[in-house]
Protein backbone atom coordinates (compact mmCIF):
# COMPACT_ATOMS: atom_id res chain seq x y z
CA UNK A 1 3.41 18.16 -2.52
CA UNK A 2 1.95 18.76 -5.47
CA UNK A 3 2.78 14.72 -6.99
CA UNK A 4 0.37 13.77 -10.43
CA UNK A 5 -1.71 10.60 -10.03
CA UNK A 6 0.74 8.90 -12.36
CA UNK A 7 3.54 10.50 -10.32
CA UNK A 8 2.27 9.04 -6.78
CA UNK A 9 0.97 5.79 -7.89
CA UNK A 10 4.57 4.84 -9.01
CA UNK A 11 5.42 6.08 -5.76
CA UNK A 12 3.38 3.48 -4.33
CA UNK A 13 3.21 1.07 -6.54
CA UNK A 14 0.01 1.41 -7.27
CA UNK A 15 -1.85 1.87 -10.88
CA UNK A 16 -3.06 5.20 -12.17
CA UNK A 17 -5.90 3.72 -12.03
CA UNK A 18 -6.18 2.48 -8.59
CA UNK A 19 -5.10 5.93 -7.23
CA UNK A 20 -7.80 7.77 -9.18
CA UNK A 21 -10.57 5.46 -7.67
CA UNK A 22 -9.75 5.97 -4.73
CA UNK A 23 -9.51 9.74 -5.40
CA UNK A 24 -12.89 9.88 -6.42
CA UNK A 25 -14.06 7.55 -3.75
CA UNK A 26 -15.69 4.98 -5.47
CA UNK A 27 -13.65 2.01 -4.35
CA UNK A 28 -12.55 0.93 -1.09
CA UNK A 29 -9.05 0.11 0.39
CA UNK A 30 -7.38 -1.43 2.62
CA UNK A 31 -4.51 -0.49 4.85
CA UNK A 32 -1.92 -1.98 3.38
CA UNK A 33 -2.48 0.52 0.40
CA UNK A 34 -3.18 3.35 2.55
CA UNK A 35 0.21 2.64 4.59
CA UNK A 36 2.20 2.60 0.76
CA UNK A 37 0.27 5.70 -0.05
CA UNK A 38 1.45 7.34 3.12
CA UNK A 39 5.13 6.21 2.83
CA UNK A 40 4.84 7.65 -0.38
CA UNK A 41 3.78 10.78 0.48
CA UNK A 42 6.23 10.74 3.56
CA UNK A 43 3.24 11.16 6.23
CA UNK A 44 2.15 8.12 8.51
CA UNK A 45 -0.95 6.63 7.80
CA UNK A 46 -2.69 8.01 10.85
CA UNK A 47 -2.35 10.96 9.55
CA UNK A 48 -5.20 9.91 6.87
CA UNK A 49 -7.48 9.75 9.80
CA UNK A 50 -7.10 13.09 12.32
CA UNK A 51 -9.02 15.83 12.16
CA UNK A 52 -8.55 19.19 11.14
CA UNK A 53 -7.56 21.75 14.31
């Protein structure tokens, strides 16, 4: 998709900010952000979660 952290938090409605922590993993969600990121990104949030074939 190719969206810049700026570009995909205001997808979300998120912060810049938020969406680089949680980039770099060092803070924690919860699902409610993980289901805007995933709208966002036009996947479903499971989708976070299944392994690579």
């Amino acid at each position: 998709m190719g969206y810049s952290q700026e570009k995909l938090a205001e997808l979300a409605g998120l912060s810049q900010v938020s969406v680089s922590a949680i980039e770099r993993g060092v803070t924690a969600t919860n699902l409610d952000v993980l289901d805007r990121l995933a709208l966002a990104l036009h996947r479903e949030t499971a989708d976070f979660f299944a392994m690579p074939e």
